[in-house]
C-alpha atoms as a PDB file:
ATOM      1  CA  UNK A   1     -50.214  23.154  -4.860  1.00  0.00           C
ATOM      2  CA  UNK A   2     -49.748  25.250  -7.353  1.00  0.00           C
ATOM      3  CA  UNK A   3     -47.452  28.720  -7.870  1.00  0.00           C
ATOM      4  CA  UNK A   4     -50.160  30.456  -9.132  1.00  0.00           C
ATOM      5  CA  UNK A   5     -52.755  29.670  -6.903  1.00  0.00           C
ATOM      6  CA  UNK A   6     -50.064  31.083  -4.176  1.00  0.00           C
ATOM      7  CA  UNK A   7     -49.573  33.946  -5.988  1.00  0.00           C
ATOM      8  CA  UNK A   8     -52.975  35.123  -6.233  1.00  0.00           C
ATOM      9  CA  UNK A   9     -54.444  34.025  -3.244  1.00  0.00           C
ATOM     10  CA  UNK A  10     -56.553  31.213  -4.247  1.00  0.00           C
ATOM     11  CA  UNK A  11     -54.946  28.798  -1.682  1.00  0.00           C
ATOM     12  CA  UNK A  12     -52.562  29.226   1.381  1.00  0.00           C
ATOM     13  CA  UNK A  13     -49.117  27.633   1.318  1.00  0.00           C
ATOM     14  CA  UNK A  14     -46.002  28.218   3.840  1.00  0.00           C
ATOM     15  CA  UNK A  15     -43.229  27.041   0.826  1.00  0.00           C
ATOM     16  CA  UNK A  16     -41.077  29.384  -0.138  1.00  0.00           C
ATOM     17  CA  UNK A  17     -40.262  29.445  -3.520  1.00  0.00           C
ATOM     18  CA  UNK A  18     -37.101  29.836  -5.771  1.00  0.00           C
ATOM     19  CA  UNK A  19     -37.058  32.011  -9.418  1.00  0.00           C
ATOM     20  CA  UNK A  20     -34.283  30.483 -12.192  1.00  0.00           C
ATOM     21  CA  UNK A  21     -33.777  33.734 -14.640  1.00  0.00           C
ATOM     22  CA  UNK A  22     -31.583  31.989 -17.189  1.00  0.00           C
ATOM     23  CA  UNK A  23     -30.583  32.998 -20.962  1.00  0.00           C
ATOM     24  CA  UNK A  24     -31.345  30.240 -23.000  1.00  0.00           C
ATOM     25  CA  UNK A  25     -30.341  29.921 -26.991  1.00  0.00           C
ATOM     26  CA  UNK A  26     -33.367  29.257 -29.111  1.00  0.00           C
ATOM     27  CA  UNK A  27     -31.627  27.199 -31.665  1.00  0.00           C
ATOM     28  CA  UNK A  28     -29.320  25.287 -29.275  1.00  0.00           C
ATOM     29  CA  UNK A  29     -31.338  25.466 -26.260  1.00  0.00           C
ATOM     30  CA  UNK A  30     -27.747  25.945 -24.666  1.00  0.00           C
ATOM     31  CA  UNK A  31     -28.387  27.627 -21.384  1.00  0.00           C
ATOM     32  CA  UNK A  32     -25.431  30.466 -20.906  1.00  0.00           C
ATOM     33  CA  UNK A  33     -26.523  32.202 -18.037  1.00  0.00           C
ATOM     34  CA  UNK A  34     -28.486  31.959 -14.537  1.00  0.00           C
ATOM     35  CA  UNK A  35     -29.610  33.397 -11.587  1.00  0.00           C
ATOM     36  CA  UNK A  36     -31.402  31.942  -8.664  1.00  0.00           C
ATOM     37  CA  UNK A  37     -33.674  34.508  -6.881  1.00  0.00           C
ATOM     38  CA  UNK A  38     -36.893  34.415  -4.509  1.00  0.00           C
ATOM     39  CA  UNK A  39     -39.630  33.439  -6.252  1.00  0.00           C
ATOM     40  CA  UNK A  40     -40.820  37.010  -5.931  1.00  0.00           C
ATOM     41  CA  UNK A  41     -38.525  38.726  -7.966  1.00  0.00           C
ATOM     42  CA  UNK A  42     -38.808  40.542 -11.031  1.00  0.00           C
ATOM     43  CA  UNK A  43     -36.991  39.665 -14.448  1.00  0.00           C
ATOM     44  CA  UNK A  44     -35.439  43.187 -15.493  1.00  0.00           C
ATOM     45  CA  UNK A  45     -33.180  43.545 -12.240  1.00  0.00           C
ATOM     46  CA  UNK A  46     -31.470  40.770 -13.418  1.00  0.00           C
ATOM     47  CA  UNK A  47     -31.276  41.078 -17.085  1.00  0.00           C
ATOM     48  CA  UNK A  48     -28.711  43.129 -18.493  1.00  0.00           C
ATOM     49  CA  UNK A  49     -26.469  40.960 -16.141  1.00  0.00           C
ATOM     50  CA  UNK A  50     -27.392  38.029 -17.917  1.00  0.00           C
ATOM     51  CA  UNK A  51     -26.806  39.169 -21.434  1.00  0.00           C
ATOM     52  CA  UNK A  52     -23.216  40.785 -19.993  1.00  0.00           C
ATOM     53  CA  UNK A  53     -22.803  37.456 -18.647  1.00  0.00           C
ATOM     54  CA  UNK A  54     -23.588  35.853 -21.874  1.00  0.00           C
ATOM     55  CA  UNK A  55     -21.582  37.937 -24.030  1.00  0.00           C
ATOM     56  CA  UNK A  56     -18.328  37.727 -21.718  1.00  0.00           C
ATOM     57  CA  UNK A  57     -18.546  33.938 -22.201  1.00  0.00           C
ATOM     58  CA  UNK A  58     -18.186  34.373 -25.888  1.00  0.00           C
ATOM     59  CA  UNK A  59     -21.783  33.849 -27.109  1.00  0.00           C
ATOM     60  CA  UNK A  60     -22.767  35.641 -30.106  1.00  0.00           C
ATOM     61  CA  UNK A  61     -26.331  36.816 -29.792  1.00  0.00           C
ATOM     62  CA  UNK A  62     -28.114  38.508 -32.531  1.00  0.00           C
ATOM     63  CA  UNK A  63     -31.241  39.277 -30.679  1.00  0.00           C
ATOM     64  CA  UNK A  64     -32.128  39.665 -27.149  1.00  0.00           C
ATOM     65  CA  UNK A  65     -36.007  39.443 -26.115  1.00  0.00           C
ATOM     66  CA  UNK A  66     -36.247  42.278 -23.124  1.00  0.00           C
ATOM     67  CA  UNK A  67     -38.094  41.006 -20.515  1.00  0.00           C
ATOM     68  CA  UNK A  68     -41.627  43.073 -20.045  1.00  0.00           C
ATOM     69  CA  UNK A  69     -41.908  46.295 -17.656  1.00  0.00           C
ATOM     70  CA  UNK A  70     -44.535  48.424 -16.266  1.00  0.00           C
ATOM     71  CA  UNK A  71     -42.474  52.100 -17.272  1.00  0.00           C
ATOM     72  CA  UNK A  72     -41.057  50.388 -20.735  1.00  0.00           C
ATOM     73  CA  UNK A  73     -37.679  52.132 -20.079  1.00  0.00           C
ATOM     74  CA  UNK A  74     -34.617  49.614 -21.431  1.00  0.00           C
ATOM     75  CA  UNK A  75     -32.187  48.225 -18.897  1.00  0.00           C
ATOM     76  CA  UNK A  76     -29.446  47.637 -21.565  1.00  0.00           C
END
Protein backbone atom coordinates (compact mmCIF):
# COMPACT_ATOMS: atom_id res chain seq x y z
CA UNK A 1 0.00 0.00 0.00
CA UNK A 2 1.14 2.91 -1.02
CA UNK A 3 0.97 6.82 0.49
CA UNK A 4 -0.09 8.07 -2.55
CA UNK A 5 -2.60 5.82 -3.53
CA UNK A 6 -4.12 6.81 0.13
CA UNK A 7 -3.84 10.16 -0.55
CA UNK A 8 -5.73 10.34 -3.61
CA UNK A 9 -8.17 7.85 -3.22
CA UNK A 10 -7.06 5.14 -5.41
CA UNK A 11 -7.17 2.50 -2.58
CA UNK A 12 -8.63 2.41 1.04
CA UNK A 13 -6.29 1.98 3.99
CA UNK A 14 -7.08 2.43 7.94
CA UNK A 15 -2.98 3.28 8.75
CA UNK A 16 -2.35 6.32 9.96
CA UNK A 17 0.57 7.85 8.85
CA UNK A 18 3.53 9.92 10.32
CA UNK A 19 5.33 13.21 8.33
CA UNK A 20 9.40 13.66 9.28
CA UNK A 21 10.00 17.59 8.27
CA UNK A 22 13.74 17.60 8.86
CA UNK A 23 16.61 20.18 7.66
CA UNK A 24 19.09 18.28 6.06
CA UNK A 25 22.74 19.76 4.82
CA UNK A 26 23.29 19.11 1.16
CA UNK A 27 26.98 18.72 1.38
CA UNK A 28 27.08 16.78 4.68
CA UNK A 29 23.79 15.26 4.56
CA UNK A 30 23.97 16.10 8.43
CA UNK A 31 20.40 16.19 9.54
CA UNK A 32 20.06 19.35 12.17
CA UNK A 33 16.58 19.52 12.69
CA UNK A 34 13.13 17.46 12.89
CA UNK A 35 9.71 17.32 13.43
CA UNK A 36 7.34 14.45 13.52
CA UNK A 37 3.77 15.43 12.43
CA UNK A 38 0.55 13.56 10.96
CA UNK A 39 1.09 12.58 7.76
CA UNK A 40 -1.34 15.29 6.76
CA UNK A 41 0.45 18.21 7.55
CA UNK A 42 1.82 20.88 5.61
CA UNK A 43 5.66 21.87 5.38
CA UNK A 44 5.53 25.81 5.98
CA UNK A 45 3.90 25.56 9.60
CA UNK A 46 6.86 24.01 10.55
CA UNK A 47 9.60 25.70 8.76
CA UNK A 48 10.88 28.76 10.09
CA UNK A 49 11.11 26.59 13.34
CA UNK A 50 13.40 24.39 11.75
CA UNK A 51 15.82 26.87 10.33
CA UNK A 52 15.60 28.77 14.06
CA UNK A 53 16.29 25.44 15.28
CA UNK A 54 19.14 25.00 12.98
CA UNK A 55 20.73 28.20 13.44
CA UNK A 56 20.53 28.07 17.43
CA UNK A 57 22.55 24.83 17.16
CA UNK A 58 25.33 26.68 15.50
CA UNK A 59 24.88 25.67 11.83
CA UNK A 60 25.89 28.09 9.32
CA UNK A 61 23.50 28.02 6.42
CA UNK A 62 24.00 30.04 3.38
CA UNK A 63 20.82 29.16 1.68
CA UNK A 64 17.55 27.94 2.78
CA UNK A 65 15.11 26.28 0.05
CA UNK A 66 11.41 27.61 1.30
CA UNK A 67 9.17 25.00 1.17
CA UNK A 68 6.26 25.67 -1.67
CA UNK A 69 2.82 27.56 -0.79
CA UNK A 70 -0.41 28.20 -2.38
CA UNK A 71 -0.41 32.40 -1.33
CA UNK A 72 3.66 32.57 -1.88
CA UNK A 73 3.88 34.81 1.25
CA UNK A 74 7.46 33.94 3.24
CA UNK A 75 7.27 32.45 6.70
CA UNK A 76 10.81 33.68 7.64
Amino acid sequence: MRWLDVTYGTKEDRRQWLKLHLMVGVKTNIVTSVEVTDGYAHDYPFFKGLVDRTANAGFQMKEVSEPDRSDQRSTL
